[in-house]
PDB file of N, CA and C in Angstrom:
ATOM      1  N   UNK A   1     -19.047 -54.866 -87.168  1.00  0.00           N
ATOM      2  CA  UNK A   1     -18.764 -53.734 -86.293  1.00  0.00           C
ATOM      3  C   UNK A   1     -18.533 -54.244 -84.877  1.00  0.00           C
ATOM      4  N   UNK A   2     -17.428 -53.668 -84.551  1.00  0.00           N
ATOM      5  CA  UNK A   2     -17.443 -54.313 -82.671  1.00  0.00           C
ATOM      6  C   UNK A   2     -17.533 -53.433 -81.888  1.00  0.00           C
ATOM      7  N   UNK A   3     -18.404 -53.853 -81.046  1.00  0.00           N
ATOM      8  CA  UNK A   3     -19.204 -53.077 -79.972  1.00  0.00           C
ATOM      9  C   UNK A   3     -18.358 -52.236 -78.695  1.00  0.00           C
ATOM     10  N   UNK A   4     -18.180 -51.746 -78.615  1.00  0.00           N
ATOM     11  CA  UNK A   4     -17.269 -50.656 -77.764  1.00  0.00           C
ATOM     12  C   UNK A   4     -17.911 -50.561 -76.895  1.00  0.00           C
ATOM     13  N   UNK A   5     -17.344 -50.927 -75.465  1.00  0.00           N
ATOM     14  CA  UNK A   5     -17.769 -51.077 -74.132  1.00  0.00           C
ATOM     15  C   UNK A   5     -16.969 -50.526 -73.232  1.00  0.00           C
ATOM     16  N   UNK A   6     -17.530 -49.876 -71.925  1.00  0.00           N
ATOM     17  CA  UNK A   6     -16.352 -49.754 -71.156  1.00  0.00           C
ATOM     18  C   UNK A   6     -16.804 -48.754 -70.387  1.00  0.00           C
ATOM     19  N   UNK A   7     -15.899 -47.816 -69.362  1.00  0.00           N
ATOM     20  CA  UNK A   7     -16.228 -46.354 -68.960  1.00  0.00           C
ATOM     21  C   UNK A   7     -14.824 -45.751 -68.913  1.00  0.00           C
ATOM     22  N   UNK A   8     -14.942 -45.059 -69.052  1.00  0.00           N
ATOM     23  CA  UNK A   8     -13.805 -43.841 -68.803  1.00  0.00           C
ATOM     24  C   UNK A   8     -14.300 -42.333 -67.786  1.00  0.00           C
ATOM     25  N   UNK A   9     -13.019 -42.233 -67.083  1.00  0.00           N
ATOM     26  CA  UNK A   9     -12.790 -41.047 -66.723  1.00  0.00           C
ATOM     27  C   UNK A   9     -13.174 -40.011 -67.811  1.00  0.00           C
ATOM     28  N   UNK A  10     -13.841 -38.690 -67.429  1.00  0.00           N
ATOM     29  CA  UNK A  10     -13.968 -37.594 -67.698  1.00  0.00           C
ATOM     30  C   UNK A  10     -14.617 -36.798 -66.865  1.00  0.00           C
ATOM     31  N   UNK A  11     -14.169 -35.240 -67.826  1.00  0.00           N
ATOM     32  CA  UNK A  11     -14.955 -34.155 -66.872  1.00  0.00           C
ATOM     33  C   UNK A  11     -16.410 -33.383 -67.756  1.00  0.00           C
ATOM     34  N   UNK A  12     -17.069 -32.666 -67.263  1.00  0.00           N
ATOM     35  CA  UNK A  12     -18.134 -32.168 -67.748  1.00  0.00           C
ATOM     36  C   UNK A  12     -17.384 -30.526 -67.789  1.00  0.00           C
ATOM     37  N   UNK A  13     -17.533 -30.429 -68.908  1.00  0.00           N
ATOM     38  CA  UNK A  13     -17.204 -28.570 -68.746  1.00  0.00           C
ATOM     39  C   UNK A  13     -18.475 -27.526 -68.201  1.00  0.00           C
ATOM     40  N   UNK A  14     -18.296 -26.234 -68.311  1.00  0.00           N
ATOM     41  CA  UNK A  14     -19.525 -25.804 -68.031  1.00  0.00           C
ATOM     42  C   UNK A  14     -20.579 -25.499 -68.809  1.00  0.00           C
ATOM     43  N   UNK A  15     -20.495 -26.258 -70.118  1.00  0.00           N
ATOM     44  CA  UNK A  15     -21.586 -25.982 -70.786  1.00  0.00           C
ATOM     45  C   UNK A  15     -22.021 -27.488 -70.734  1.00  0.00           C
ATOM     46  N   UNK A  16     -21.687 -28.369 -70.040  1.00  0.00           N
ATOM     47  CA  UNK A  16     -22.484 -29.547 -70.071  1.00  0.00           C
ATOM     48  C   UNK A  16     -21.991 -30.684 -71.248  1.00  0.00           C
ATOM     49  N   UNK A  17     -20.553 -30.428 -71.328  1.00  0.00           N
ATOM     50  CA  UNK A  17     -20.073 -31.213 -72.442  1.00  0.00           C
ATOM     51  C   UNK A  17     -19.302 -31.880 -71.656  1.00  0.00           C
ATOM     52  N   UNK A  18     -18.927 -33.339 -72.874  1.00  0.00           N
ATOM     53  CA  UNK A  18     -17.815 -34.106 -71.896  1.00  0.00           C
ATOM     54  C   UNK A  18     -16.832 -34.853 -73.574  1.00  0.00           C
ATOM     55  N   UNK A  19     -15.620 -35.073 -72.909  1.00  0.00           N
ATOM     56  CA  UNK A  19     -15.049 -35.411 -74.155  1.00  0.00           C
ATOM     57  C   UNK A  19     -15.279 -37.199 -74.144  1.00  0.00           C
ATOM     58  N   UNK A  20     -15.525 -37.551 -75.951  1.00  0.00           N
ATOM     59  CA  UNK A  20     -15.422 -39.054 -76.133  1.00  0.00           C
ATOM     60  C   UNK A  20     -14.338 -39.677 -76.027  1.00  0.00           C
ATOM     61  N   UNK A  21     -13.711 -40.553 -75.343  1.00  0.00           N
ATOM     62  CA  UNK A  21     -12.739 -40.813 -75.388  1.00  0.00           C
ATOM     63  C   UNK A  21     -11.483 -41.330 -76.498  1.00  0.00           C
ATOM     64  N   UNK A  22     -10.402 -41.385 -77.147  1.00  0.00           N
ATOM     65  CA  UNK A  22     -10.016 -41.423 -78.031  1.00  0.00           C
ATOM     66  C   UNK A  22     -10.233 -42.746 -78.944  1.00  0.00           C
ATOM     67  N   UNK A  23     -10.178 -43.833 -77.982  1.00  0.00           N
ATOM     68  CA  UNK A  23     -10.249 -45.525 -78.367  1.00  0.00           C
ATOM     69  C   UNK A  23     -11.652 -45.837 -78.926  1.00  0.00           C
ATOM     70  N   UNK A  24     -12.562 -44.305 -78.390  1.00  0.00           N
ATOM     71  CA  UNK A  24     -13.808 -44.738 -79.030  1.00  0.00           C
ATOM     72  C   UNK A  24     -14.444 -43.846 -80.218  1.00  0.00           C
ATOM     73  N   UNK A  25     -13.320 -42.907 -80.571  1.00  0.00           N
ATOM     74  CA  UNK A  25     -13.875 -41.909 -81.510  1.00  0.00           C
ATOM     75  C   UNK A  25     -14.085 -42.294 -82.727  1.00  0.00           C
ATOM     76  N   UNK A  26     -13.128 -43.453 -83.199  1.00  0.00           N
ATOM     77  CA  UNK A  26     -13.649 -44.073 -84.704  1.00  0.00           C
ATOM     78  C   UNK A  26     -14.660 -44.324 -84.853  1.00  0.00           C
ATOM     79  N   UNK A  27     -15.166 -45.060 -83.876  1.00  0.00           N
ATOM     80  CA  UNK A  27     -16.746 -45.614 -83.930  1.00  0.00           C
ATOM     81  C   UNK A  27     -17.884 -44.630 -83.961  1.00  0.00           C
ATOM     82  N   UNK A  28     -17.478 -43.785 -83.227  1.00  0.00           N
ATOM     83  CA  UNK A  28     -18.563 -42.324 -82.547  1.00  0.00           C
ATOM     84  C   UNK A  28     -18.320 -41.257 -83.387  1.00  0.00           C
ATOM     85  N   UNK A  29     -18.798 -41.466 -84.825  1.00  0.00           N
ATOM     86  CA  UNK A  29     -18.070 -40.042 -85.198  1.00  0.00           C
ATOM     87  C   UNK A  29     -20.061 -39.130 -85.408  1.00  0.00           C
ATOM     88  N   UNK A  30     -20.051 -37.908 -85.861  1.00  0.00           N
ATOM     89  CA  UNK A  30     -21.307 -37.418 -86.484  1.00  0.00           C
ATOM     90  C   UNK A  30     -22.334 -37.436 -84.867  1.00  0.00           C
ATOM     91  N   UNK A  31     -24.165 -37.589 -85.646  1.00  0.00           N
ATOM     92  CA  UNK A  31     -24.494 -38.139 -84.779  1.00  0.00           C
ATOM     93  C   UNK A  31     -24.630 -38.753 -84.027  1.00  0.00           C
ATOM     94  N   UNK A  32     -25.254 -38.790 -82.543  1.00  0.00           N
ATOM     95  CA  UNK A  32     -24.638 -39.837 -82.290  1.00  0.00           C
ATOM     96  C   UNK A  32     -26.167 -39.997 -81.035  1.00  0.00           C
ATOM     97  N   UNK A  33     -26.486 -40.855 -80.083  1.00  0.00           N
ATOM     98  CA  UNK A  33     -27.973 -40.654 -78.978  1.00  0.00           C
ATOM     99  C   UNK A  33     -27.622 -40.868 -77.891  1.00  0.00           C
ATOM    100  N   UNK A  34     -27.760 -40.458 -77.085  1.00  0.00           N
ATOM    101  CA  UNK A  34     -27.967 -40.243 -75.438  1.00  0.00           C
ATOM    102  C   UNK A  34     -28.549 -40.653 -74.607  1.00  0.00           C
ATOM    103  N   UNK A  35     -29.086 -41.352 -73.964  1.00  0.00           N
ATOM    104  CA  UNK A  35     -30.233 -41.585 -72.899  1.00  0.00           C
ATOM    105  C   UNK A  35     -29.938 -42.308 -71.333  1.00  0.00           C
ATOM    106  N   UNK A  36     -30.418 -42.315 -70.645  1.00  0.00           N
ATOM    107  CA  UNK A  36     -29.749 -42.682 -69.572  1.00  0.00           C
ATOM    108  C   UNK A  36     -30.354 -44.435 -70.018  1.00  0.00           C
ATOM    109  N   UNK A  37     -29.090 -44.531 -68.843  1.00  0.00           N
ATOM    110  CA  UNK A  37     -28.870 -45.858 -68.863  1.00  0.00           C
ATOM    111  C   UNK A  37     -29.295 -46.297 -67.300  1.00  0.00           C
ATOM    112  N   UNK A  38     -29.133 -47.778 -66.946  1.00  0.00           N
ATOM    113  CA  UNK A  38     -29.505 -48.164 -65.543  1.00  0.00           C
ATOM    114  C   UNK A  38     -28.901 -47.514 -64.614  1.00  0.00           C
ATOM    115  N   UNK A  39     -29.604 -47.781 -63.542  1.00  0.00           N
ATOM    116  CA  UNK A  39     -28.980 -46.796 -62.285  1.00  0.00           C
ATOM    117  C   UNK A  39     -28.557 -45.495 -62.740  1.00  0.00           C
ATOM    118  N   UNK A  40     -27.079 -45.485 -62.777  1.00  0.00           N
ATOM    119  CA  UNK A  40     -26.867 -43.606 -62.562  1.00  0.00           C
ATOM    120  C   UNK A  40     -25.822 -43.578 -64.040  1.00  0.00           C
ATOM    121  N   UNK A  41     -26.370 -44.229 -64.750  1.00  0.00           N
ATOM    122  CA  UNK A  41     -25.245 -44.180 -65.977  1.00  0.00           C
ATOM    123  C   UNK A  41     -25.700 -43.287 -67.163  1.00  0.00           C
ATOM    124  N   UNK A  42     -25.049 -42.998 -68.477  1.00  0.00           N
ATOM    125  CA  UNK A  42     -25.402 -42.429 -68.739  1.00  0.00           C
ATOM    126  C   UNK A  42     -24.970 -43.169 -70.480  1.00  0.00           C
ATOM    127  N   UNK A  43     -25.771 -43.686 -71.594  1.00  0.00           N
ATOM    128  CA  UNK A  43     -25.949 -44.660 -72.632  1.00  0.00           C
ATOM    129  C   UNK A  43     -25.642 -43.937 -73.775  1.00  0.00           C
ATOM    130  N   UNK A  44     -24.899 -44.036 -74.762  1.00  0.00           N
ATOM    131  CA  UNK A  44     -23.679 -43.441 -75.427  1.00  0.00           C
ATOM    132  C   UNK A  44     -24.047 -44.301 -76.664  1.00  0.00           C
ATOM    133  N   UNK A  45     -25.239 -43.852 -77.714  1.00  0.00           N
ATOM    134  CA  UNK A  45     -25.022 -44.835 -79.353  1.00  0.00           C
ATOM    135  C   UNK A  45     -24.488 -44.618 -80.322  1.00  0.00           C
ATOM    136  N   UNK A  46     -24.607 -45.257 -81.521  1.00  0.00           N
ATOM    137  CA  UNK A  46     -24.049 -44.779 -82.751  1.00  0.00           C
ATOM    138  C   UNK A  46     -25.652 -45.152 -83.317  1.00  0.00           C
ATOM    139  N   UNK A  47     -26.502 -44.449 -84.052  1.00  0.00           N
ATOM    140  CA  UNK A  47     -27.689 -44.068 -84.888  1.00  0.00           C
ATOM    141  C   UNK A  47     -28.027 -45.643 -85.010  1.00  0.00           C
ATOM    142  N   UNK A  48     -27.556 -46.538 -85.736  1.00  0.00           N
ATOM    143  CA  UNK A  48     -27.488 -48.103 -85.894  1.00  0.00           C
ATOM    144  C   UNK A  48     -27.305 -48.723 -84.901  1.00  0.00           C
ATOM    145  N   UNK A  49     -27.063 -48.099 -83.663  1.00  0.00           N
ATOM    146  CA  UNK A  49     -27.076 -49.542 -82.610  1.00  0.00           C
ATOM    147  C   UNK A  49     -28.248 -49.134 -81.693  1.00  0.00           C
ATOM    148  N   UNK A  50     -28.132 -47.572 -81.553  1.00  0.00           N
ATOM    149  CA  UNK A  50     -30.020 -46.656 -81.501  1.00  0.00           C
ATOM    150  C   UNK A  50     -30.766 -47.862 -82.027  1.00  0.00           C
ATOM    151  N   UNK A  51     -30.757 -47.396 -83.239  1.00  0.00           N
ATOM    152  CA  UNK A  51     -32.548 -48.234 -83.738  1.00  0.00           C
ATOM    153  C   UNK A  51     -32.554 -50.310 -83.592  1.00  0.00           C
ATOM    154  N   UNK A  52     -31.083 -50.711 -83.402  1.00  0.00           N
ATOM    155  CA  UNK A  52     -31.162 -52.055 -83.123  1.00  0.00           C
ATOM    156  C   UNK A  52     -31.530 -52.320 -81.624  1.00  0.00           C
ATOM    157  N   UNK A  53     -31.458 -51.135 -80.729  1.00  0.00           N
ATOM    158  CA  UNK A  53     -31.835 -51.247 -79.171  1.00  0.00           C
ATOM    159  C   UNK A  53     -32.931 -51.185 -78.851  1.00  0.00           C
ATOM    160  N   UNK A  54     -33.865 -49.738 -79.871  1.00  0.00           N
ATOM    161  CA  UNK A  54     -35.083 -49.509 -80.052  1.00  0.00           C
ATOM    162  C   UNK A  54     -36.034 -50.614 -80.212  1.00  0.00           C
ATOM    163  N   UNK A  55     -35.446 -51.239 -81.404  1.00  0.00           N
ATOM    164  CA  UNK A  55     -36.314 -52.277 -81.405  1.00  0.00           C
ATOM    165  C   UNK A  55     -36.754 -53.619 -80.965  1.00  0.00           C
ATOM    166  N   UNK A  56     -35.407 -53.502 -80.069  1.00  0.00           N
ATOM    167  CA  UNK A  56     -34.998 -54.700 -79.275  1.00  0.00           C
ATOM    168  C   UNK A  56     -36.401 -54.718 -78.156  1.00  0.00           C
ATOM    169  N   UNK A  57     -36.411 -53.489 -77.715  1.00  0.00           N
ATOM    170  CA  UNK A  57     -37.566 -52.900 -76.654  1.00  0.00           C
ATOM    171  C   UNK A  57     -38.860 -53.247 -77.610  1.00  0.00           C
ATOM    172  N   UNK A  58     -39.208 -52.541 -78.208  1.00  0.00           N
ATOM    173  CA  UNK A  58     -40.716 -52.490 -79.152  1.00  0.00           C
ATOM    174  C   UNK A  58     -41.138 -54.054 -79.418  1.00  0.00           C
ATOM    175  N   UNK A  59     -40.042 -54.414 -79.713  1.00  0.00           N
ATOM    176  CA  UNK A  59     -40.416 -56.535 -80.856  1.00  0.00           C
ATOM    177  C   UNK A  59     -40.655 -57.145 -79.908  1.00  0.00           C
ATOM    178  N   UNK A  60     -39.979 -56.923 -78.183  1.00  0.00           N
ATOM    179  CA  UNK A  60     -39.709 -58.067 -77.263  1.00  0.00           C
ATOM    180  C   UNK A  60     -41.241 -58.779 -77.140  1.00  0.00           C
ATOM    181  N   UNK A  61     -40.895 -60.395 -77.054  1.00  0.00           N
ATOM    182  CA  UNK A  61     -42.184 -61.064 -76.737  1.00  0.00           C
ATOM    183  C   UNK A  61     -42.118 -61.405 -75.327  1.00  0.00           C
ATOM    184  N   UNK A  62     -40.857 -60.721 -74.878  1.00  0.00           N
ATOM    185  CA  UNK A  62     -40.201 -61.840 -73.143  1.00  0.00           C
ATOM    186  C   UNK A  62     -40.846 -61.089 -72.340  1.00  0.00           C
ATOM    187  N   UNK A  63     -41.135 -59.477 -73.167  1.00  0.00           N
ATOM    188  CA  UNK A  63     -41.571 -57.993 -71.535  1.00  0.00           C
ATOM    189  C   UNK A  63     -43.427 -58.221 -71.849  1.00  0.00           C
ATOM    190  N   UNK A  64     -43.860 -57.692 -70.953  1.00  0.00           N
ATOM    191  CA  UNK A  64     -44.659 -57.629 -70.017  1.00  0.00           C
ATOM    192  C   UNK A  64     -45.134 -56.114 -70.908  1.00  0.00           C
ATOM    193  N   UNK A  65     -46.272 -56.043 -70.941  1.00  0.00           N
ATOM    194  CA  UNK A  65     -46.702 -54.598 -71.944  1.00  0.00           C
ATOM    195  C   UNK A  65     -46.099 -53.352 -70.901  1.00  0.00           C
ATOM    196  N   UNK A  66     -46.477 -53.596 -69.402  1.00  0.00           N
ATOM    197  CA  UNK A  66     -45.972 -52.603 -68.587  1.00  0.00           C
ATOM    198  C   UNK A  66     -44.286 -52.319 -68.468  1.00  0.00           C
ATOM    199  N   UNK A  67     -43.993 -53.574 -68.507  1.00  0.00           N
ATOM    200  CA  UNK A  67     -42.015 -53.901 -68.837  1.00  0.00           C
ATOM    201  C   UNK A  67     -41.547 -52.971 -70.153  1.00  0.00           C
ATOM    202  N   UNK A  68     -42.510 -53.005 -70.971  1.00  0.00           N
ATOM    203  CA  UNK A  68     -42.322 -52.726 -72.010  1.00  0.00           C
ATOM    204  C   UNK A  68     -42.303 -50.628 -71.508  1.00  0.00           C
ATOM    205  N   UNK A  69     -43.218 -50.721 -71.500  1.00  0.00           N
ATOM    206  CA  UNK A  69     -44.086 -48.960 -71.387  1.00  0.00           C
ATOM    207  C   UNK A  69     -42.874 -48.517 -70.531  1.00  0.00           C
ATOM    208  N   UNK A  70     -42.484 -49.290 -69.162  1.00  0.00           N
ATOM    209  CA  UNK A  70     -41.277 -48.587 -68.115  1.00  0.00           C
ATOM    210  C   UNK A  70     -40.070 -48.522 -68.783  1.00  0.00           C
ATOM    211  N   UNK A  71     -39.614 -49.493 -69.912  1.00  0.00           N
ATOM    212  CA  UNK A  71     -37.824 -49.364 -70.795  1.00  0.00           C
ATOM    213  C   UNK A  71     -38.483 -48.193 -71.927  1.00  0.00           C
ATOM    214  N   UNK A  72     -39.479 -48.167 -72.423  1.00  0.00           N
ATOM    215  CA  UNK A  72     -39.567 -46.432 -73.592  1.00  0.00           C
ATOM    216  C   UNK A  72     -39.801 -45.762 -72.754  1.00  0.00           C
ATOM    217  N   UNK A  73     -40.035 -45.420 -71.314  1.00  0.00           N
ATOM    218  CA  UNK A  73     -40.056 -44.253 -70.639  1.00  0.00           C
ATOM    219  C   UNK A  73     -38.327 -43.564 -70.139  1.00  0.00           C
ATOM    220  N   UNK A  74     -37.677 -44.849 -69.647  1.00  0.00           N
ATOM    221  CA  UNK A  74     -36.712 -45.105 -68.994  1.00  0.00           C
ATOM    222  C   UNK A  74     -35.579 -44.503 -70.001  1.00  0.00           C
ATOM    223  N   UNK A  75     -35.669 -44.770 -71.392  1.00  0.00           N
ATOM    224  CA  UNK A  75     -34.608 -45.396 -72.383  1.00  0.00           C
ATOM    225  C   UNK A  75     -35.239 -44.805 -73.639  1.00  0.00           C
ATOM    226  N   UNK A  76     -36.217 -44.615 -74.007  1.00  0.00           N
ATOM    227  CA  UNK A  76     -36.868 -44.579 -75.491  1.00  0.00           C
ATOM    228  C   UNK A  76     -36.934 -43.057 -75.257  1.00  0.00           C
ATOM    229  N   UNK A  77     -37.235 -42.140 -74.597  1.00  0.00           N
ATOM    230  CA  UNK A  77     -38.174 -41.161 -74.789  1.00  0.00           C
ATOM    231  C   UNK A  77     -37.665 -40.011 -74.371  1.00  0.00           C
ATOM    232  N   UNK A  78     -36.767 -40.969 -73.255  1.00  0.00           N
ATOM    233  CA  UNK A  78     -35.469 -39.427 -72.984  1.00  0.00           C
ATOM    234  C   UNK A  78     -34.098 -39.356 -73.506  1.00  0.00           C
ATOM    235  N   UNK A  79     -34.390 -40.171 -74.716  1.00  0.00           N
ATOM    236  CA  UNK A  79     -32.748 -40.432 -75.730  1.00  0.00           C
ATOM    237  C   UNK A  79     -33.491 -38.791 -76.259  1.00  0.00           C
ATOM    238  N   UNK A  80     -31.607 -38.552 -76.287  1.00  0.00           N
ATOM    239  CA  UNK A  80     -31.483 -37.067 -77.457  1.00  0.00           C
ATOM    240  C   UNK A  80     -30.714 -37.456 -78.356  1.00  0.00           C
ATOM    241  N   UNK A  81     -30.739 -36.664 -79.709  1.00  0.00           N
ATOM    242  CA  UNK A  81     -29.296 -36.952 -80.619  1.00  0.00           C
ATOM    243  C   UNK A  81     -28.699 -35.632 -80.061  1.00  0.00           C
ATOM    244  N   UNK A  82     -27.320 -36.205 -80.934  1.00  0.00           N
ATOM    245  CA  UNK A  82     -26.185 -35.218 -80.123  1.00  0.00           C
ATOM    246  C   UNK A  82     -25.182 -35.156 -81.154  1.00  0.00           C
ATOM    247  N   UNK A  83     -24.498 -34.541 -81.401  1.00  0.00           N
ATOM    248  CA  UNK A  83     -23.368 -34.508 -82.422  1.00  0.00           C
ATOM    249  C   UNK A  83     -22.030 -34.303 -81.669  1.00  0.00           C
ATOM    250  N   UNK A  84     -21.207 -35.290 -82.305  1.00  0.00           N
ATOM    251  CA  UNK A  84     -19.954 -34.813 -81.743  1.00  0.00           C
ATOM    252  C   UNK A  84     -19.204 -33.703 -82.559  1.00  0.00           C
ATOM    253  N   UNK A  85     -18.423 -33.137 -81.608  1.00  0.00           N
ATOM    254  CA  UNK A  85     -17.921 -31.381 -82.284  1.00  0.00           C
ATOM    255  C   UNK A  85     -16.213 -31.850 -82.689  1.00  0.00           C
ATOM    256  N   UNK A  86     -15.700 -30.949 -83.223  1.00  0.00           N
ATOM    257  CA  UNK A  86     -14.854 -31.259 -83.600  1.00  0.00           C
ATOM    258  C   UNK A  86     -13.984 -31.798 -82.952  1.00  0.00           C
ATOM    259  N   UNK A  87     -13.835 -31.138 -81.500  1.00  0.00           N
ATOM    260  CA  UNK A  87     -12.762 -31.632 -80.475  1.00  0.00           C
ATOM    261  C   UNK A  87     -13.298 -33.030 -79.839  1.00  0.00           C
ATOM    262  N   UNK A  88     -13.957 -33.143 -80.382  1.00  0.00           N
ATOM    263  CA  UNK A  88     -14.858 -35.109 -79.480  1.00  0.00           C
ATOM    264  C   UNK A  88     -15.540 -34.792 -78.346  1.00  0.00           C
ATOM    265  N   UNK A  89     -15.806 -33.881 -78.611  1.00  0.00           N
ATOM    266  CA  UNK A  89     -17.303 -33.383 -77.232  1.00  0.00           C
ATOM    267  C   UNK A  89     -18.425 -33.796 -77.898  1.00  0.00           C
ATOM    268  N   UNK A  90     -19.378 -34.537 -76.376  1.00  0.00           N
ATOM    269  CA  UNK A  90     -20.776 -34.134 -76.622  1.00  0.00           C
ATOM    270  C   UNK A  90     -21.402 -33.620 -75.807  1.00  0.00           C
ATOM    271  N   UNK A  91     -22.437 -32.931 -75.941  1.00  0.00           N
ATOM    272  CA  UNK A  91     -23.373 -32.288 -74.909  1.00  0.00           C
ATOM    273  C   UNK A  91     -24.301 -33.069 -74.046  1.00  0.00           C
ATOM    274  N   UNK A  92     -24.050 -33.566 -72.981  1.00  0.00           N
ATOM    275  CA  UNK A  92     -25.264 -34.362 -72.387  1.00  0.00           C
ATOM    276  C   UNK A  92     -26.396 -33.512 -71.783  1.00  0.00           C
ATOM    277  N   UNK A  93     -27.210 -33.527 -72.519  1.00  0.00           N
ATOM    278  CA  UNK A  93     -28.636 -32.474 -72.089  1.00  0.00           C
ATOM    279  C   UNK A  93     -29.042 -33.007 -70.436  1.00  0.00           C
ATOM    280  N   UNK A  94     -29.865 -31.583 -70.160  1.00  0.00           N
ATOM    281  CA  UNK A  94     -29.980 -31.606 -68.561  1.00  0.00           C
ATOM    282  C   UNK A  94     -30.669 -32.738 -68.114  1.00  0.00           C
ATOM    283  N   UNK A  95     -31.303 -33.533 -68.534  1.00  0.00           N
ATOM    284  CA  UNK A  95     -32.528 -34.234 -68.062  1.00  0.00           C
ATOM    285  C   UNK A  95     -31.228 -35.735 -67.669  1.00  0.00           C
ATOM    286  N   UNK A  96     -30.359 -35.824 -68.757  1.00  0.00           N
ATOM    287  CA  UNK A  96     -29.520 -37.029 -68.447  1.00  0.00           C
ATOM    288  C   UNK A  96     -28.462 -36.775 -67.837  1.00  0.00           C
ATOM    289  N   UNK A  97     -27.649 -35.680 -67.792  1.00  0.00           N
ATOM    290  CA  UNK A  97     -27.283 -35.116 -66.579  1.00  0.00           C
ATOM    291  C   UNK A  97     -27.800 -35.415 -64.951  1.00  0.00           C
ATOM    292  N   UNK A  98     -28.759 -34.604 -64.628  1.00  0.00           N
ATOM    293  CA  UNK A  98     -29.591 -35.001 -63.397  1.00  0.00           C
ATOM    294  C   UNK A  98     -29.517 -36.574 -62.974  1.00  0.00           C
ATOM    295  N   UNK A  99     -29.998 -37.413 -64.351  1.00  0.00           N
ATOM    296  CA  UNK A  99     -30.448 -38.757 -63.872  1.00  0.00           C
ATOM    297  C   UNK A  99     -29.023 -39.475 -63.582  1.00  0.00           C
ATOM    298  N   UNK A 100     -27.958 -38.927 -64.297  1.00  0.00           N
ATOM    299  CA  UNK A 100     -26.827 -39.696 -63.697  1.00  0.00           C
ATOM    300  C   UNK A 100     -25.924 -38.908 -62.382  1.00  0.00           C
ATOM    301  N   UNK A 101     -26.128 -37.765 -62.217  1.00  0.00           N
ATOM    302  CA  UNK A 101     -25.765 -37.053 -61.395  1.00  0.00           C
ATOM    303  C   UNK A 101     -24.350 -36.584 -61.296  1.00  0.00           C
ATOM    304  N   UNK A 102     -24.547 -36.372 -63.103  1.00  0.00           N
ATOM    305  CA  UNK A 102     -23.134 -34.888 -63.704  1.00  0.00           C
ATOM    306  C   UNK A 102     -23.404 -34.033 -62.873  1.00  0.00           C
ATOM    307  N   UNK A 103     -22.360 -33.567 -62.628  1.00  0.00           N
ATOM    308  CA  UNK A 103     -22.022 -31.750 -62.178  1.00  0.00           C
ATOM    309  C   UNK A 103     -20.927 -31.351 -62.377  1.00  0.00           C
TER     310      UNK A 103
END
């Protein structure tokens, strides 16, 4: 599987949706997780790269128990699932909204 990177332009409608972009919809289809990302970004998975990130955090021997506790606060705990809709929207819930500073 190859990892799809990048950002794109988009808009947020007013229900808090934004469209996936087309180059990335093969990859992104169904469910899909949410969570903010560093600084003001906003972290975009597919269910399988979710639980390979998850655990990337949980297994690490390199973090620091507190390193650890600040990336599942940061990253673990305010991931949502999300489904994409037919038209390639997803909903970014308010909490990751705010932290990246959609409007």
């Amino acid at each position: 599987m190859e990892l799809k990177t990048g950002s794109a332009e988009s808009t947020l409608d007013d229900k808090g949706r934004v469209n996936i972009p087309v180059r990335f919809r093969e990859q992104y289809q169904g469910e899909l997780v949410v969570t903010c990302g560093r600084e003001h970004c906003v972290w975009i998975m597919t269910p399988v790269v979710w639980e390979q990130f998850k655990q990337n955090i949980l297994n690490s021997e390199m973090l620091t128990q507190e390193e650890k506790e600040s990336l599942e606060y940061k990253h673990l705990y305010r991931a949502q699932k999300v489904d994409l809709d037919k038209a390639g929207r997803i909903a970014i819930p308010q909490h990751i909204r705010e932290h990246a500073n959609l409007s």
